[in-house]
N, C-alpha and C. Protein backbone atom coordinates (compact mmCIF):
# COMPACT_ATOMS: atom_id res chain seq x y z
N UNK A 1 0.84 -1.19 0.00
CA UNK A 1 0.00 0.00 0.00
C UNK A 1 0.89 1.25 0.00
N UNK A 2 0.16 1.99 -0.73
CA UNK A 2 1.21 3.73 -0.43
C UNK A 2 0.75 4.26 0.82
N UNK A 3 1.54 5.16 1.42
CA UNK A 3 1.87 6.16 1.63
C UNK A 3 0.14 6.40 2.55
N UNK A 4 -0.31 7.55 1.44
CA UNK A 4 -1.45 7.83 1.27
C UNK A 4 -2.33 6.88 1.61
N UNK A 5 -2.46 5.28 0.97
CA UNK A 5 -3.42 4.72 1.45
C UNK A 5 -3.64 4.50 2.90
N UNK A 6 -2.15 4.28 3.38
CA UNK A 6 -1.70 3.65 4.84
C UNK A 6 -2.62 4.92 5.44
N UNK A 7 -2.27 6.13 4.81
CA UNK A 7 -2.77 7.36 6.18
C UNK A 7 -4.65 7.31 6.17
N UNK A 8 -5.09 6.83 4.85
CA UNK A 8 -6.34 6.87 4.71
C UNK A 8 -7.05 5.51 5.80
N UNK A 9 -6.34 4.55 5.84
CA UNK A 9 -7.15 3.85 6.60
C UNK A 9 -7.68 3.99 8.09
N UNK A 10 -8.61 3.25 8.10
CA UNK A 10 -9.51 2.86 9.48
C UNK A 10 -9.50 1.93 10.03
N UNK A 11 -8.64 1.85 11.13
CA UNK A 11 -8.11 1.00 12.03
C UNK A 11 -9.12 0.60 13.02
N UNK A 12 -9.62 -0.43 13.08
CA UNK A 12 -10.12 -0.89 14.15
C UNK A 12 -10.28 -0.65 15.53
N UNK A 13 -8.49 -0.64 15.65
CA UNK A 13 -7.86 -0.49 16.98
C UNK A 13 -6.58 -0.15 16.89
N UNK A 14 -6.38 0.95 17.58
CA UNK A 14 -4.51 2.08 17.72
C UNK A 14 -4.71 1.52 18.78
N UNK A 15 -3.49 1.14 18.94
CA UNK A 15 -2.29 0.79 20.04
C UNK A 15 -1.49 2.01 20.36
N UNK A 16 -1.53 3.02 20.87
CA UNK A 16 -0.46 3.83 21.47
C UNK A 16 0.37 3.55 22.08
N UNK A 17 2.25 3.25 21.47
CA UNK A 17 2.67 2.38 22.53
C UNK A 17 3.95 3.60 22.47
N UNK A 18 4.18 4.86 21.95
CA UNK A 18 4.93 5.68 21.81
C UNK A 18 5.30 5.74 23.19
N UNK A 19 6.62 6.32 23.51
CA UNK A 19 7.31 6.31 24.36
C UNK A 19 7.76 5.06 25.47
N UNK A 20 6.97 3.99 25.01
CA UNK A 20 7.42 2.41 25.59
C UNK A 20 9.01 1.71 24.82
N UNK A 21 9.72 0.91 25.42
CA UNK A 21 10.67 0.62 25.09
C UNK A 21 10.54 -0.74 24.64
N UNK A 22 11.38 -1.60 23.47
CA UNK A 22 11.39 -3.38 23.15
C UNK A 22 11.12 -3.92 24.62
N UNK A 23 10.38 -4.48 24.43
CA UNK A 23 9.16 -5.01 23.83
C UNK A 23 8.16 -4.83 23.68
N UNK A 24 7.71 -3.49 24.60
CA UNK A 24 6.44 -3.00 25.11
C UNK A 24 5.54 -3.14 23.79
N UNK A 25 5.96 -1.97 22.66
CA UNK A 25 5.40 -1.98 21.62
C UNK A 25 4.94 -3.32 21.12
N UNK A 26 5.15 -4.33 20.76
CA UNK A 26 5.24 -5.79 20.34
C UNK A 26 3.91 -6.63 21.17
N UNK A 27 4.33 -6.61 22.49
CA UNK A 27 3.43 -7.20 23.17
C UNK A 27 2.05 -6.57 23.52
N UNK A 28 1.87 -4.82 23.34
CA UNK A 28 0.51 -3.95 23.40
C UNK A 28 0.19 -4.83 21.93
N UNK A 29 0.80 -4.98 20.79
CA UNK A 29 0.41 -5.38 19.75
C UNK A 29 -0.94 -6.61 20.11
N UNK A 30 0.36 -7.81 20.54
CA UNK A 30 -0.28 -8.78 20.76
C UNK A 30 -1.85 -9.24 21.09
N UNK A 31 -1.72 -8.33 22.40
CA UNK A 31 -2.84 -7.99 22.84
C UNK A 31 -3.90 -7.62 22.83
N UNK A 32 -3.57 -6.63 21.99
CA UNK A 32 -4.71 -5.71 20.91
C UNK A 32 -5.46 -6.43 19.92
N UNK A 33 -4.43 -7.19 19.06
CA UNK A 33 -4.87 -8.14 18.00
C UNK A 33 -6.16 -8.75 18.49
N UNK A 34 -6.28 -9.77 19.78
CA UNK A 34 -7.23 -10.44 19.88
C UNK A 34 -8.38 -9.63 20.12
N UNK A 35 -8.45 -8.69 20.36
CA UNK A 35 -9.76 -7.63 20.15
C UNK A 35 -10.44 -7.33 19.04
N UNK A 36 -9.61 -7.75 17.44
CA UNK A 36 -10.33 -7.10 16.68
C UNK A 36 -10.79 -8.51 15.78
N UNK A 37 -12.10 -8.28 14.66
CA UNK A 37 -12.11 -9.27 13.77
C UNK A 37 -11.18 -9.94 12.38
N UNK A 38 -11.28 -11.09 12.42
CA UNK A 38 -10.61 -11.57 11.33
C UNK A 38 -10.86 -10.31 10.44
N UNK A 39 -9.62 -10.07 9.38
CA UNK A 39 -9.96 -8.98 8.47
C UNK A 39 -9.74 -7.57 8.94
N UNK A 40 -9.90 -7.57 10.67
CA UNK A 40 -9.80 -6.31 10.99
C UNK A 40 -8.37 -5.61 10.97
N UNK A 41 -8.13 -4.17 10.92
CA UNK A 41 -6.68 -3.45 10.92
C UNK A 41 -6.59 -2.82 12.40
N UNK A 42 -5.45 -2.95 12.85
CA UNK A 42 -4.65 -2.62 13.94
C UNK A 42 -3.53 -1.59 13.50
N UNK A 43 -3.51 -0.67 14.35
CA UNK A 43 -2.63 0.26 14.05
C UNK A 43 -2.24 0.29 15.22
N UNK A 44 -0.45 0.20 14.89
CA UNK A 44 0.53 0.86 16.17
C UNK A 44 1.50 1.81 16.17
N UNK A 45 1.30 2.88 17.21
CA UNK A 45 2.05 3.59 17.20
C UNK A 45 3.29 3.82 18.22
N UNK A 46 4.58 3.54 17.52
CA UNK A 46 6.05 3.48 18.38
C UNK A 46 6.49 4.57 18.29
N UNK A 47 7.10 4.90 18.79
CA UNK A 47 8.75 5.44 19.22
C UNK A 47 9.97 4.68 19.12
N UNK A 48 9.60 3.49 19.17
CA UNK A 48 11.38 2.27 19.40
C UNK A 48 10.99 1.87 18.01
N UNK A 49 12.24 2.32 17.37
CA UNK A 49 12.60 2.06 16.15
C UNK A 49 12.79 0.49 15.90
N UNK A 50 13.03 -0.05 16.92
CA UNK A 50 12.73 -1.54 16.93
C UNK A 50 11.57 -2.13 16.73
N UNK A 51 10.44 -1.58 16.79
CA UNK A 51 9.35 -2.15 16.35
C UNK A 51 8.92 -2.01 15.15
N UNK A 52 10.01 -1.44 14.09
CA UNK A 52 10.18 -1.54 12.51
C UNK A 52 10.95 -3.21 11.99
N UNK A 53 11.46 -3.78 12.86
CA UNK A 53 11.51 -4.90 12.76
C UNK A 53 10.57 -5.77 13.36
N UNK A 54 10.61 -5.67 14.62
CA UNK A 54 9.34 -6.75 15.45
C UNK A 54 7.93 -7.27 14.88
N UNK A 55 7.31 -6.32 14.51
CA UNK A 55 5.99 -6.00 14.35
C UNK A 55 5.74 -6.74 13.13
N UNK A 56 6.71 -6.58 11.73
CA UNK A 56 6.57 -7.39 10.67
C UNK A 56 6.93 -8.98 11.06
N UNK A 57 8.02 -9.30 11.40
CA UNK A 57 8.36 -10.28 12.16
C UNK A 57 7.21 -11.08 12.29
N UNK A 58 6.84 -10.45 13.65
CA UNK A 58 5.64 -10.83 14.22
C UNK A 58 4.48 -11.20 13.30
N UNK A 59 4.04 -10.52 12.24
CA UNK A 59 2.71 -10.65 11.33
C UNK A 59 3.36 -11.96 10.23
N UNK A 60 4.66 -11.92 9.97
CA UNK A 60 4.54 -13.14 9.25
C UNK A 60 4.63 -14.70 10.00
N UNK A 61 4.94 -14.34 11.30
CA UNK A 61 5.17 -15.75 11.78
C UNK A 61 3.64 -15.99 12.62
N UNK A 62 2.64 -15.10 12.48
CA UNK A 62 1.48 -15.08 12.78
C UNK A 62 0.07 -15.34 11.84
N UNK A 63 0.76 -15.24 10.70
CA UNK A 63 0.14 -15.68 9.28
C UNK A 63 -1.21 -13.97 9.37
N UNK A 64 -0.28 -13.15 9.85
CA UNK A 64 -1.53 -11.50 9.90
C UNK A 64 -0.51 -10.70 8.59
N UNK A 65 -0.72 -9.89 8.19
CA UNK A 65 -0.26 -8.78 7.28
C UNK A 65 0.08 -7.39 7.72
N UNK A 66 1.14 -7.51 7.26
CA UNK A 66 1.28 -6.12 7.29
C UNK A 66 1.56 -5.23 6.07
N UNK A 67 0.66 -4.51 6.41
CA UNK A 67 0.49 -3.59 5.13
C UNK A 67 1.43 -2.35 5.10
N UNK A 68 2.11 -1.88 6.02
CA UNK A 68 2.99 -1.50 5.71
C UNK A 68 3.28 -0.44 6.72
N UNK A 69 4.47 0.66 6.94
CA UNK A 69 4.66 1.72 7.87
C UNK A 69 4.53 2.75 7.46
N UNK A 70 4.51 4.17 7.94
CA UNK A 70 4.30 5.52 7.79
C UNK A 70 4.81 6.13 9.21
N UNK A 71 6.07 6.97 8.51
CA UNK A 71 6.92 7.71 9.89
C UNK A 71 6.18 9.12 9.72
N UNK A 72 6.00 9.15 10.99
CA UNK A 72 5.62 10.39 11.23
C UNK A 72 6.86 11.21 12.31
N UNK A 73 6.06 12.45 12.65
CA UNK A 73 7.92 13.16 13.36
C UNK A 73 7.67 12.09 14.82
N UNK A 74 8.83 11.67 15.02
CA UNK A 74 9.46 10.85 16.44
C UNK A 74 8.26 10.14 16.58
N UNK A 75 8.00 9.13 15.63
CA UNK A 75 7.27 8.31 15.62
C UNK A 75 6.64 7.31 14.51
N UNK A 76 6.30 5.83 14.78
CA UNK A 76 6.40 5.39 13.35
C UNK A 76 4.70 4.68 13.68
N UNK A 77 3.80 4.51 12.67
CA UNK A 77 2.64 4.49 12.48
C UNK A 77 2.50 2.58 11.65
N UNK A 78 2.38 1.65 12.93
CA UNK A 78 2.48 0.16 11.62
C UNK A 78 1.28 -0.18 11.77
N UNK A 79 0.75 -0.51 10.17
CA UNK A 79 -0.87 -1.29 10.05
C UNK A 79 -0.55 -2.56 9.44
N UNK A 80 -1.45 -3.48 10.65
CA UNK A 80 -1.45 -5.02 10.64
C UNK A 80 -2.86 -5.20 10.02
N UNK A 81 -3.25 -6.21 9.30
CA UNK A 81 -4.41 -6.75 8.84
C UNK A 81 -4.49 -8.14 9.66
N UNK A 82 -5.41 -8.39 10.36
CA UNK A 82 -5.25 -9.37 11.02
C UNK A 82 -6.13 -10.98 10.26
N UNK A 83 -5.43 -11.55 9.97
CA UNK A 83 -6.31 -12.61 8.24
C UNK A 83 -6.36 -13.81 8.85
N UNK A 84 -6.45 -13.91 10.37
CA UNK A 84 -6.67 -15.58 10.89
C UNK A 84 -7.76 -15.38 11.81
């Protein structure tokens, strides 16, 4: 997805996990996920640049999607599609 689409979507459920440190971000993820429906989008928002790795990580060994990131200032914006 671009850019643009990423900012256009409607997330189910934001995770605010800005200013949390590895792992925090990852595991608010987790958590969150089971709240929403198959199909549904999750959005998280970090600060730990580590959760530009984790988070994808995480969606492929979870069989969920990720559609992709969008940095915003001191902060990065990741949308999961959750497909199980």
């Amino acid at each position: 997805m671009t850019e643009d689409e990423l900012k256009a979507l409607a997330a189910d459920k934001v995770v605010d996990a800005r200013g949390m440190a590895c792992p925090g971000p990852l595991l608010e993820a987790k958590k969150a996920i089971t709240e929403i429906p198959s199909g549904g989008i999750l959005e998280v928002l970090s600060s730990d640049e580590g959760t530009n790795n984790d988070i994808p990580m995480w969606t492929r060994k979870m069989k969920y999607e990720h559609l992709g990131t969008v940095e915003e200032a001191g902060y990065w914006r990741l949308f999961v599609r959750k497909t199980v």
